[in-house]
N, C-alpha and C. Protein backbone atom coordinates (compact mmCIF):
# COMPACT_ATOMS: atom_id res chain seq x y z
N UNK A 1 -14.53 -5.61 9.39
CA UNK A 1 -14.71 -6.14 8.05
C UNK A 1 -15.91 -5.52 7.35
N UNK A 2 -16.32 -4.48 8.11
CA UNK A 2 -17.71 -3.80 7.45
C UNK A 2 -17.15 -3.57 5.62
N UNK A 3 -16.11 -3.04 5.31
CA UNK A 3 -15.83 -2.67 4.17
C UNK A 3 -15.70 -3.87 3.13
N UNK A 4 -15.77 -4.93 3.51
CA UNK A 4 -15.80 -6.28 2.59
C UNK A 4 -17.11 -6.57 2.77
N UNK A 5 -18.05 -5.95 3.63
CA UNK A 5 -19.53 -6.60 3.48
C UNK A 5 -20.15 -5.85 2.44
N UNK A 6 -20.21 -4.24 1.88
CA UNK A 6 -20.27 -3.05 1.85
C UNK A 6 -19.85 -3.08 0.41
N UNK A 7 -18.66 -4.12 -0.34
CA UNK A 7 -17.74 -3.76 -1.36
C UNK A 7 -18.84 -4.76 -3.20
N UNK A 8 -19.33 -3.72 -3.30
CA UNK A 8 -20.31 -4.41 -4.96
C UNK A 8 -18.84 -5.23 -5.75
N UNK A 9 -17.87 -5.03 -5.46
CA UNK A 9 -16.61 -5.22 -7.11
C UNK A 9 -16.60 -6.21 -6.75
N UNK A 10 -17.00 -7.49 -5.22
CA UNK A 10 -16.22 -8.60 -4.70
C UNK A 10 -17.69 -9.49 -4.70
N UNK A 11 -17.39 -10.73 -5.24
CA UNK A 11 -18.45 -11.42 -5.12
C UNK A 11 -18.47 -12.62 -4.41
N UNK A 12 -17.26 -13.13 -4.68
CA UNK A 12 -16.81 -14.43 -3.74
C UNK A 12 -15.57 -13.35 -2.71
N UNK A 13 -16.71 -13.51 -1.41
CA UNK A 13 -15.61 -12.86 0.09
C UNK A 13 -15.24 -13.88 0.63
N UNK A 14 -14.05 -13.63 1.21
CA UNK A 14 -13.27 -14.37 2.42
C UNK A 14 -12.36 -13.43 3.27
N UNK A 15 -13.07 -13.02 4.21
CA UNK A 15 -12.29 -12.58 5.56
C UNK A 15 -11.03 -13.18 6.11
N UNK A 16 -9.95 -12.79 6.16
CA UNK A 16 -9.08 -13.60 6.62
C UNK A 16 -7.68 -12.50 7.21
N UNK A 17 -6.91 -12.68 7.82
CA UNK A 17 -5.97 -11.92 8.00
C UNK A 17 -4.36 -12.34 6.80
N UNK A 18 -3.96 -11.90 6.16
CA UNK A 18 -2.99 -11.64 5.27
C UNK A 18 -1.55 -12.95 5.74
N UNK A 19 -1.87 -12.71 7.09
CA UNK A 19 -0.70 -13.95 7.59
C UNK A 19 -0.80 -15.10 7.83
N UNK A 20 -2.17 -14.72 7.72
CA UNK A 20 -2.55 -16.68 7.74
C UNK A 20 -3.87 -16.87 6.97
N UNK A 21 -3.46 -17.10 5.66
CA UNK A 21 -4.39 -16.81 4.52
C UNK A 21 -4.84 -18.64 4.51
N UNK A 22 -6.02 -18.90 4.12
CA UNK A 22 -7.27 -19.68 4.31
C UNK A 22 -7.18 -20.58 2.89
N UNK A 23 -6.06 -20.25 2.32
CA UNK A 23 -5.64 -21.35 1.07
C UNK A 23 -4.42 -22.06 0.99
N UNK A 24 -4.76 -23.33 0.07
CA UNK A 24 -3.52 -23.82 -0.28
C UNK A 24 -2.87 -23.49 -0.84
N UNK A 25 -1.78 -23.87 -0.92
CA UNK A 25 -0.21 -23.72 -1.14
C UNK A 25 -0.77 -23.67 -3.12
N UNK A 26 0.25 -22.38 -3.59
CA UNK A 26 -0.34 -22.13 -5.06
C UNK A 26 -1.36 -21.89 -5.26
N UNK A 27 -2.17 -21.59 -4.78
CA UNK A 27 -3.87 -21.26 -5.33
C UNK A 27 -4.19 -19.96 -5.95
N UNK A 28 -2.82 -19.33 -6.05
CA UNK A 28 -3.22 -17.76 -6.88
C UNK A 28 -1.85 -17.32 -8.04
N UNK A 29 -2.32 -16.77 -8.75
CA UNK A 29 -1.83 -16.52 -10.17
C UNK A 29 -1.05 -14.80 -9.68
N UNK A 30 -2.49 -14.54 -8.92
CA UNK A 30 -1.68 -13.10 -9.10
C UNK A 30 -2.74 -12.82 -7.51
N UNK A 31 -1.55 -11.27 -6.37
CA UNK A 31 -2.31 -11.11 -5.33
C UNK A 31 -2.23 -10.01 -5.21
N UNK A 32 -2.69 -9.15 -5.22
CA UNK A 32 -3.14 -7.40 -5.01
C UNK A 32 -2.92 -6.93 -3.64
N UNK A 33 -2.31 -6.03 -3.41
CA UNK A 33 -2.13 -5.38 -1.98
C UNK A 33 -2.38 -4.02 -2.44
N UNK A 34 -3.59 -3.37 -2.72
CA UNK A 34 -3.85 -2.49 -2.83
C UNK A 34 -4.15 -1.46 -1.41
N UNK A 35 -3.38 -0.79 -1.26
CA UNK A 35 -3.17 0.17 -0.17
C UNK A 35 -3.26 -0.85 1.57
N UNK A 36 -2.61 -2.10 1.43
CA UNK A 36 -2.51 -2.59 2.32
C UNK A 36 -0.91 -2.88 2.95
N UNK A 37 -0.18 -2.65 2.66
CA UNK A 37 1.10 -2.76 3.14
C UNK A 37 1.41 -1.78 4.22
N UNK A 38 1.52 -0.71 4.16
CA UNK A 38 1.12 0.11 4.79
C UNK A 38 0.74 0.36 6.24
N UNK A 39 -0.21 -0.96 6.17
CA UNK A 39 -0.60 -1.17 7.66
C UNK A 39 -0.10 -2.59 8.42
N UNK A 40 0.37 -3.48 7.50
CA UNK A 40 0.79 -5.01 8.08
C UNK A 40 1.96 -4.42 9.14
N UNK A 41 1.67 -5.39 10.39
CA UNK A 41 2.44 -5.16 11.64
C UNK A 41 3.55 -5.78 11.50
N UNK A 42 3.37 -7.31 10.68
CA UNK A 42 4.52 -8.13 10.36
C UNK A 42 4.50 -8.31 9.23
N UNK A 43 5.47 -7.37 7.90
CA UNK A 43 5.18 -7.35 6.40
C UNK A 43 6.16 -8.81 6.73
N UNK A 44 6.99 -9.40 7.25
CA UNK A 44 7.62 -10.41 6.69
C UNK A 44 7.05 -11.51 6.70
N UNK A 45 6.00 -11.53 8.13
CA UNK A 45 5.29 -12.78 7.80
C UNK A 45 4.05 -12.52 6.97
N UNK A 46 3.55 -11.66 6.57
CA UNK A 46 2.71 -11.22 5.32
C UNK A 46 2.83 -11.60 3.96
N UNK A 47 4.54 -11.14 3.92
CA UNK A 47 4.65 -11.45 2.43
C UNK A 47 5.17 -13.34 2.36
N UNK A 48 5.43 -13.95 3.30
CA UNK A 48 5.95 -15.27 3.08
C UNK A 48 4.72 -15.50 2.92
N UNK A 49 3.51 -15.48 3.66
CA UNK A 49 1.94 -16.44 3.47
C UNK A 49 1.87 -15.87 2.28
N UNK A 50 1.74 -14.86 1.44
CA UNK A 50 1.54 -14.65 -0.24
C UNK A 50 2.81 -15.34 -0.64
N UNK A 51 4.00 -15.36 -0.68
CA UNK A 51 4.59 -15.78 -1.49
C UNK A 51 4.03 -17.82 -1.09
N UNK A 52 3.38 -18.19 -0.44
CA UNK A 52 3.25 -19.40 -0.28
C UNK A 52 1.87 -19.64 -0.78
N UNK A 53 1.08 -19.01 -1.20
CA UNK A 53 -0.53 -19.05 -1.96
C UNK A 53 -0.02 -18.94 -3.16
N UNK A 54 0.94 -18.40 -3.83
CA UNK A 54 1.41 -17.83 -5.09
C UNK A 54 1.71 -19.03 -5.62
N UNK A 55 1.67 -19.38 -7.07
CA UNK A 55 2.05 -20.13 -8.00
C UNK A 55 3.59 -19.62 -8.35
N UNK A 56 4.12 -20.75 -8.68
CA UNK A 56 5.51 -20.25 -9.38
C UNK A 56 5.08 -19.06 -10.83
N UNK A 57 5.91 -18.48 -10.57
CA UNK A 57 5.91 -17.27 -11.84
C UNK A 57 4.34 -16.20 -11.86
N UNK A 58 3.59 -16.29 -10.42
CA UNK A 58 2.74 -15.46 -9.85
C UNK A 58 3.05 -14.01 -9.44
N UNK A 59 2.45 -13.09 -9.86
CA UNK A 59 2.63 -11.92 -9.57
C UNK A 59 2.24 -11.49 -7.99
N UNK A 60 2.57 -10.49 -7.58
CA UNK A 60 2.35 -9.77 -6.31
C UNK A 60 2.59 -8.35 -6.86
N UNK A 61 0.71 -7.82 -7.01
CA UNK A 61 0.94 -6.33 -7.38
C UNK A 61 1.12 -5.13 -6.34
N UNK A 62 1.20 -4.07 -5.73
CA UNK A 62 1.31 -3.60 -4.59
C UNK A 62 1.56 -2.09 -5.36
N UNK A 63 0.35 -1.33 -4.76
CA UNK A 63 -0.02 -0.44 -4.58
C UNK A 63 -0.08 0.50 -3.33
N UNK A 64 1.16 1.21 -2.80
CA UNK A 64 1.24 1.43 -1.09
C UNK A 64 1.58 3.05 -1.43
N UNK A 65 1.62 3.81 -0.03
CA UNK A 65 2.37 4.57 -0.20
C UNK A 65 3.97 4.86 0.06
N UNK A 66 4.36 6.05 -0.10
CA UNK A 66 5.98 5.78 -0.38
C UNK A 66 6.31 6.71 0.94
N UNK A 67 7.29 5.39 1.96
CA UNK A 67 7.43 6.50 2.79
C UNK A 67 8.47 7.40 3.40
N UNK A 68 9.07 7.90 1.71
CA UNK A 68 9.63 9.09 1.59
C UNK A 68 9.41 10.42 0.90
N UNK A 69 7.53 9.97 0.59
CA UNK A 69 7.12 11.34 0.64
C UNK A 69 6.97 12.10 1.84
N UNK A 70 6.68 13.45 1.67
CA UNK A 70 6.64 14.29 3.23
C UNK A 70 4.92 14.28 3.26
N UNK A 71 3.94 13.90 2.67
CA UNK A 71 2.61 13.67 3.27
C UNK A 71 2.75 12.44 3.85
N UNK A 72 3.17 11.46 3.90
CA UNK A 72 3.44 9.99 4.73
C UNK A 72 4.19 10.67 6.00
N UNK A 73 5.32 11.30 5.81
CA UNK A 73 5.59 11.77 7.30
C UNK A 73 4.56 12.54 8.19
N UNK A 74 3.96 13.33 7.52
CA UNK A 74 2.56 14.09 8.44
C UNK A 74 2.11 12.95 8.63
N UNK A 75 1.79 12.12 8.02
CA UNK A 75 0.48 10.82 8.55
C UNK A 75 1.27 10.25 9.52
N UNK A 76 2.66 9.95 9.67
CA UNK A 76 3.25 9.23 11.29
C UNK A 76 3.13 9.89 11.82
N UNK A 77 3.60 10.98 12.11
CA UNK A 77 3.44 12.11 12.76
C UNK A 77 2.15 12.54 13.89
N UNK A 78 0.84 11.83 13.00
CA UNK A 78 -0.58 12.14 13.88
C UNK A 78 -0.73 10.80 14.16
N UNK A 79 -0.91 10.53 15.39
CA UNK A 79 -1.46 8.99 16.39
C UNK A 79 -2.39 8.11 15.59
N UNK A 80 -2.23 7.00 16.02
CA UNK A 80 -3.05 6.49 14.80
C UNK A 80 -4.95 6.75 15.47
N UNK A 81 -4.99 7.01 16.43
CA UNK A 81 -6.51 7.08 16.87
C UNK A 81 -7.00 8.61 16.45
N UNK A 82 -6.52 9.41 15.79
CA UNK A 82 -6.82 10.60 14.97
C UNK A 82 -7.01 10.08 13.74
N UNK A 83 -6.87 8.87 12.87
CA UNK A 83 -6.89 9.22 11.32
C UNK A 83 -8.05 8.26 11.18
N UNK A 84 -8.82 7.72 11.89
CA UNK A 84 -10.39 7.74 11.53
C UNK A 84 -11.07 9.16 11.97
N UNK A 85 -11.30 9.91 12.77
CA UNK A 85 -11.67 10.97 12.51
C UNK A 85 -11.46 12.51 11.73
N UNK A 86 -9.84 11.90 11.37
CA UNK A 86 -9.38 13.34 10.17
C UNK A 86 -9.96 12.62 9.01
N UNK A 87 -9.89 11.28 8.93
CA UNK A 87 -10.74 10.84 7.20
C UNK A 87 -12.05 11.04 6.89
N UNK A 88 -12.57 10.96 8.33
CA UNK A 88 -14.20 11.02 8.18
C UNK A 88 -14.68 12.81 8.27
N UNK A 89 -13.80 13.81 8.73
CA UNK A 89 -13.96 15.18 8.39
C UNK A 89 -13.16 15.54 7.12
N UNK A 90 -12.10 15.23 6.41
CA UNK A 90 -11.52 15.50 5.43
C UNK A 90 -12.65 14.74 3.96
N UNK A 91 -12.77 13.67 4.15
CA UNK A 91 -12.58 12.53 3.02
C UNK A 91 -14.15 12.18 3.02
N UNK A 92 -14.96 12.98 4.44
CA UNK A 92 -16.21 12.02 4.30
C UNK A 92 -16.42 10.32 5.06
N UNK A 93 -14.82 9.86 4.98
CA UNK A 93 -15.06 8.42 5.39
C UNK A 93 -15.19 7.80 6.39
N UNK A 94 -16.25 7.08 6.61
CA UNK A 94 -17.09 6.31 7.85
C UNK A 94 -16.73 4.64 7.98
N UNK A 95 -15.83 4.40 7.12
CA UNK A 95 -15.39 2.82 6.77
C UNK A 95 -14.45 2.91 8.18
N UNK A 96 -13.92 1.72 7.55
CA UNK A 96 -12.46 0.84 8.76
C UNK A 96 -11.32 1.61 8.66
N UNK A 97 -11.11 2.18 9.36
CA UNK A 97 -9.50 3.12 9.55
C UNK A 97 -8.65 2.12 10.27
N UNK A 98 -7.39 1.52 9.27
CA UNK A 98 -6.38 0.50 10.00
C UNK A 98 -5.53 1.28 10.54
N UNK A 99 -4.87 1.18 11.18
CA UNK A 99 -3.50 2.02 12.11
C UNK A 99 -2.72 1.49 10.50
N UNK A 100 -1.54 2.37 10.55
CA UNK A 100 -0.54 2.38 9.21
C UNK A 100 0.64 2.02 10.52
N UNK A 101 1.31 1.26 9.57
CA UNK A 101 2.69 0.89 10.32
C UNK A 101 3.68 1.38 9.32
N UNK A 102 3.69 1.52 8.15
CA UNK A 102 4.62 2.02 6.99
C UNK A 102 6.14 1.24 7.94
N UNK A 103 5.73 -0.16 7.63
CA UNK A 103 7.10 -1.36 7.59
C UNK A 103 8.27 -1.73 6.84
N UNK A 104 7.24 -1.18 5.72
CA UNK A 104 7.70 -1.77 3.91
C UNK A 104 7.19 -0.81 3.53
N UNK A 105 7.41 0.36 3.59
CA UNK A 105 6.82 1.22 2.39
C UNK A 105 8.10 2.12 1.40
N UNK A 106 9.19 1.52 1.01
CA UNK A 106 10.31 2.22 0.68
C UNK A 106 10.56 0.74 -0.57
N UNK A 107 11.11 1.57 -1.00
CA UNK A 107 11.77 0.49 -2.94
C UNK A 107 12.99 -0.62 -1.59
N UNK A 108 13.72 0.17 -1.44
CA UNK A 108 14.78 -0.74 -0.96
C UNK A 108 14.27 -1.56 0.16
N UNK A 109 13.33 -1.25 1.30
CA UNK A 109 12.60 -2.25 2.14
C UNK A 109 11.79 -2.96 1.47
N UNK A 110 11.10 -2.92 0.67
CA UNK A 110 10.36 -3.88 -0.72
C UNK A 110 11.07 -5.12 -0.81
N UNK A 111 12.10 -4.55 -1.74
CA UNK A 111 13.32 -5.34 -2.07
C UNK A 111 14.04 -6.48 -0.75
N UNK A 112 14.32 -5.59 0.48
CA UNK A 112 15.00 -6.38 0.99
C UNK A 112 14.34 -7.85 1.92
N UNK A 113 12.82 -7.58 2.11
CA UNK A 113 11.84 -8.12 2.38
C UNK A 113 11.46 -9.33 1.17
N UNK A 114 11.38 -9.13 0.12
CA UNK A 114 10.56 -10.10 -0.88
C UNK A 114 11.93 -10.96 -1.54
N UNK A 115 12.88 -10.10 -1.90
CA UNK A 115 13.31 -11.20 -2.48
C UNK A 115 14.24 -12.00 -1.99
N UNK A 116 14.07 -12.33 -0.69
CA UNK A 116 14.76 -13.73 -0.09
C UNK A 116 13.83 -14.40 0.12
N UNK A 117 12.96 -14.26 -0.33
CA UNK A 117 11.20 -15.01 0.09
C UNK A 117 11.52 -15.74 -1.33
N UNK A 118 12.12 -15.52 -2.68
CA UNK A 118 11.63 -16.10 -3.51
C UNK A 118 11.29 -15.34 -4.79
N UNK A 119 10.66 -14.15 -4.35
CA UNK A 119 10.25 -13.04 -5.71
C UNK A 119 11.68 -12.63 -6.28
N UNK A 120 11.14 -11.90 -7.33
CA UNK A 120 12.14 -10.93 -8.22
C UNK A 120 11.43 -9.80 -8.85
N UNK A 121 11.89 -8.44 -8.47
CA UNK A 121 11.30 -7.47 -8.57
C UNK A 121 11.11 -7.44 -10.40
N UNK A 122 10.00 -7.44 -10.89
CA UNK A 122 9.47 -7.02 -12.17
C UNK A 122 9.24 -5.46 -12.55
N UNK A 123 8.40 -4.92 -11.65
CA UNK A 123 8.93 -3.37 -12.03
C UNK A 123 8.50 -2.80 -10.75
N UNK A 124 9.01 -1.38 -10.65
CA UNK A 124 8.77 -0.83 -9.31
C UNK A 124 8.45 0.63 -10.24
N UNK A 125 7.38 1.66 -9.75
CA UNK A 125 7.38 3.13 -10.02
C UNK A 125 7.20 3.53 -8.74
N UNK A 126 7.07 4.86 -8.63
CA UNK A 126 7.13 5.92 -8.15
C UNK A 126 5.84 6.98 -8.20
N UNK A 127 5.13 7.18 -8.34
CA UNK A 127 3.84 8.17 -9.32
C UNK A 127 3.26 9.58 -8.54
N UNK A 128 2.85 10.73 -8.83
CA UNK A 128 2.61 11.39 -8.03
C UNK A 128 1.07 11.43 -8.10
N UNK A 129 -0.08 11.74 -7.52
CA UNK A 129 -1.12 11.90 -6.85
C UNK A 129 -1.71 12.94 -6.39
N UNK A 130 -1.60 14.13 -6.99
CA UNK A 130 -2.14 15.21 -6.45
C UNK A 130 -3.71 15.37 -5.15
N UNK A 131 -4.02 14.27 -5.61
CA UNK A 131 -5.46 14.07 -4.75
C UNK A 131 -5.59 13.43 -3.31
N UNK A 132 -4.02 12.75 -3.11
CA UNK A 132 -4.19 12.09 -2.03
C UNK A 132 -4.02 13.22 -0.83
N UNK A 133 -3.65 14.27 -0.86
CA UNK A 133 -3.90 15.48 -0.09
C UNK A 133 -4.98 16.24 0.11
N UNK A 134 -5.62 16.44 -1.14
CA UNK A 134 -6.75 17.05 -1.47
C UNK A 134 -7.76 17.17 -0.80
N UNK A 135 -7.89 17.99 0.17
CA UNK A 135 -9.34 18.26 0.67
C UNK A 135 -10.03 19.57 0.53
N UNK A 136 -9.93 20.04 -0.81
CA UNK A 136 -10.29 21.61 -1.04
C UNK A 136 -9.61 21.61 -2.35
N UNK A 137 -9.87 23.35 -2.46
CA UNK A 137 -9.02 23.80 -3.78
C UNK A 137 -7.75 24.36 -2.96
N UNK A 138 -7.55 24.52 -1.82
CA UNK A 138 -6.41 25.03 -1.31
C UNK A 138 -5.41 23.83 -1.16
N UNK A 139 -5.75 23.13 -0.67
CA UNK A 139 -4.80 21.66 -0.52
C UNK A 139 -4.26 21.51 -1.90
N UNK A 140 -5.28 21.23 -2.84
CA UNK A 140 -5.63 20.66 -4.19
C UNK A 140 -4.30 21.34 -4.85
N UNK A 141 -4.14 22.37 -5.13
CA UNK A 141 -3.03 23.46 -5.69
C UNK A 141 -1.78 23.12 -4.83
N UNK A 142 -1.45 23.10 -3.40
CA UNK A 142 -0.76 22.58 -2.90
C UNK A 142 -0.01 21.56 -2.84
N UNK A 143 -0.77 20.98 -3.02
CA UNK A 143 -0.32 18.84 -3.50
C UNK A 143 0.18 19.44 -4.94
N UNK A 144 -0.50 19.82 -5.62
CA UNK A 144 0.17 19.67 -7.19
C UNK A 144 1.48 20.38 -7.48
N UNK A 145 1.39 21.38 -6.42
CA UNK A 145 3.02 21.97 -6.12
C UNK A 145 3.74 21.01 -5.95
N UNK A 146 3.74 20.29 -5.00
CA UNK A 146 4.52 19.07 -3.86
C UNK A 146 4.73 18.45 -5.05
N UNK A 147 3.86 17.89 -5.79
CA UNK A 147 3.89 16.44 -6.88
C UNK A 147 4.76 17.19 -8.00
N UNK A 148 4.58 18.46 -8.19
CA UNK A 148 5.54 18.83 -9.61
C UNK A 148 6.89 18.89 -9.53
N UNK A 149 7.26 19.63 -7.88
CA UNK A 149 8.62 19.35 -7.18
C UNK A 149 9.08 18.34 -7.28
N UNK A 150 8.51 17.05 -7.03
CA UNK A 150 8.90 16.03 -6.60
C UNK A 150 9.14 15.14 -8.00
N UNK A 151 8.84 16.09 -8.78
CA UNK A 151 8.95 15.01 -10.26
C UNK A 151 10.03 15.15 -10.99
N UNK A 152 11.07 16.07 -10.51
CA UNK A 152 12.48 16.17 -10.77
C UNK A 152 13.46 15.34 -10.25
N UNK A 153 14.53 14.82 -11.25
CA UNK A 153 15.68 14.64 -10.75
C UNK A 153 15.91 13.70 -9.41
N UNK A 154 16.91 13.87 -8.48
CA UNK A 154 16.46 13.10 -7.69
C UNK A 154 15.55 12.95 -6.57
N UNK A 155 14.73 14.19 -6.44
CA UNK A 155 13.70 14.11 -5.55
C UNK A 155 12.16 13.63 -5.91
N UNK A 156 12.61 12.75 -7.22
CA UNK A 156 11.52 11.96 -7.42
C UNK A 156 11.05 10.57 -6.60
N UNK A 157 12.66 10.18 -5.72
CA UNK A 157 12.70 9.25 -5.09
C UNK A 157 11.35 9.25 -3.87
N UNK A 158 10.88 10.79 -3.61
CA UNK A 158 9.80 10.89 -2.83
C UNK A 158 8.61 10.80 -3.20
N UNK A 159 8.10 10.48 -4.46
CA UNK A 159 7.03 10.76 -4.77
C UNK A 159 6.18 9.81 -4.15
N UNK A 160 4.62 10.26 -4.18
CA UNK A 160 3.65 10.35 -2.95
C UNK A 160 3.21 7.79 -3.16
N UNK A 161 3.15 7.21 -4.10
CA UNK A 161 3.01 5.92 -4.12
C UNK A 161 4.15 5.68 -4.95
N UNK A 162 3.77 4.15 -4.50
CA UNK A 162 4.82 3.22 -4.51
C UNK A 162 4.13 1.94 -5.36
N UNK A 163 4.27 1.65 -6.90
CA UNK A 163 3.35 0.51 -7.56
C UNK A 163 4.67 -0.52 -7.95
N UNK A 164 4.26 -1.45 -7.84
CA UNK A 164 5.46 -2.43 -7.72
C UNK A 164 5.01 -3.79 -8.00
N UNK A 165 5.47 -4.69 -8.82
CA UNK A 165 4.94 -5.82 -9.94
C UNK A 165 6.47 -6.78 -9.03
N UNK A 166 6.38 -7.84 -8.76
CA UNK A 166 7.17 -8.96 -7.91
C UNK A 166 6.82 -9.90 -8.46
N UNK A 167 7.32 -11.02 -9.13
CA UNK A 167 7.44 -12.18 -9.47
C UNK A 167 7.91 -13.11 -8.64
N UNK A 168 6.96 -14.42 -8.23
CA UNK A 168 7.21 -15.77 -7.17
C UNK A 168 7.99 -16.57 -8.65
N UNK A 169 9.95 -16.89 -8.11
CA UNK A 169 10.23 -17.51 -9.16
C UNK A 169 10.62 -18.92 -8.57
């Protein structure tokens, strides 16, 4: 939890694990999964404890990656006890490296996960990211290849995140 001790944007913290969240029933309007899906071991019991903190007509924003880009396949691909030390030589980063489970990281696993819980998908994109590769000017040019490819037709279905707006109805 070093990265919630560490974080200036958060002023009221609460440590807690995602599946067994530390509030009552309705206590949130709206819940952010910013680059956390990704790693939940059990997205189903994840998303029922949010959809059960959620207020009726509460959002669930989610920010993940998509994992039918081909940089998400390199990332399964390497063990998860390599990607704290490729982040901290690539990226600089010395924080909490979670193992990625990419459970739910696809539109249609989204979907088939949340809305028997209760949600209704509000909007879903796709977006490309040239930077999430980026460790140089060689990568840098590379990724923006990948992301311009990928912004056609139907091989946009790969592009590198996944932003997605869910309504508790």
């Amino acid at each position: 939890m070093q990265s919630l001790s560490v974080n200036s944007e958060i002023s009221r913290r609460v440590a807690s694990f995602v599946e067994h969240l530390p509030f009552r029933d309705g206590s949130f309007d709206l819940v952010s999964m910013r680059f956390v899906v990704e790693h939940l071991q059990d997205p189903n019991l994840a998303f029922a404890e949010t959809a059960r903190v959620l207020t009726p007509g509460g959002l669930l924003a989610i920010l993940t990656p998509n994992s039918r880009n081909p940089v998400t396949w390199i990332i399964r691909g390497v063990p998860n006890r390599y990607h704290g030390p490729l982040s901290n030589r690539f990226f600089g980063r010395t924080v909490d490296t979670y193992p990625v489970q990419y459970r739910a990281n696809s539109i249609p696993r989204l979907d088939r996960l949340l809305l028997p819980l209760g949600f209704a998908r509000r909007k879903v994109e796709l977006n490309g990211d040239p930077s999430y590769l980026s460790f140089g000017p060689v990568s840098f040019t590379a990724s923006r290849a990948l992301e311009r490819l990928l912004g056609a037709g139907p091989l946009r279905r790969g592009r590198v995140h996944i932003l997605a707006m869910y309504e508790k109805v």
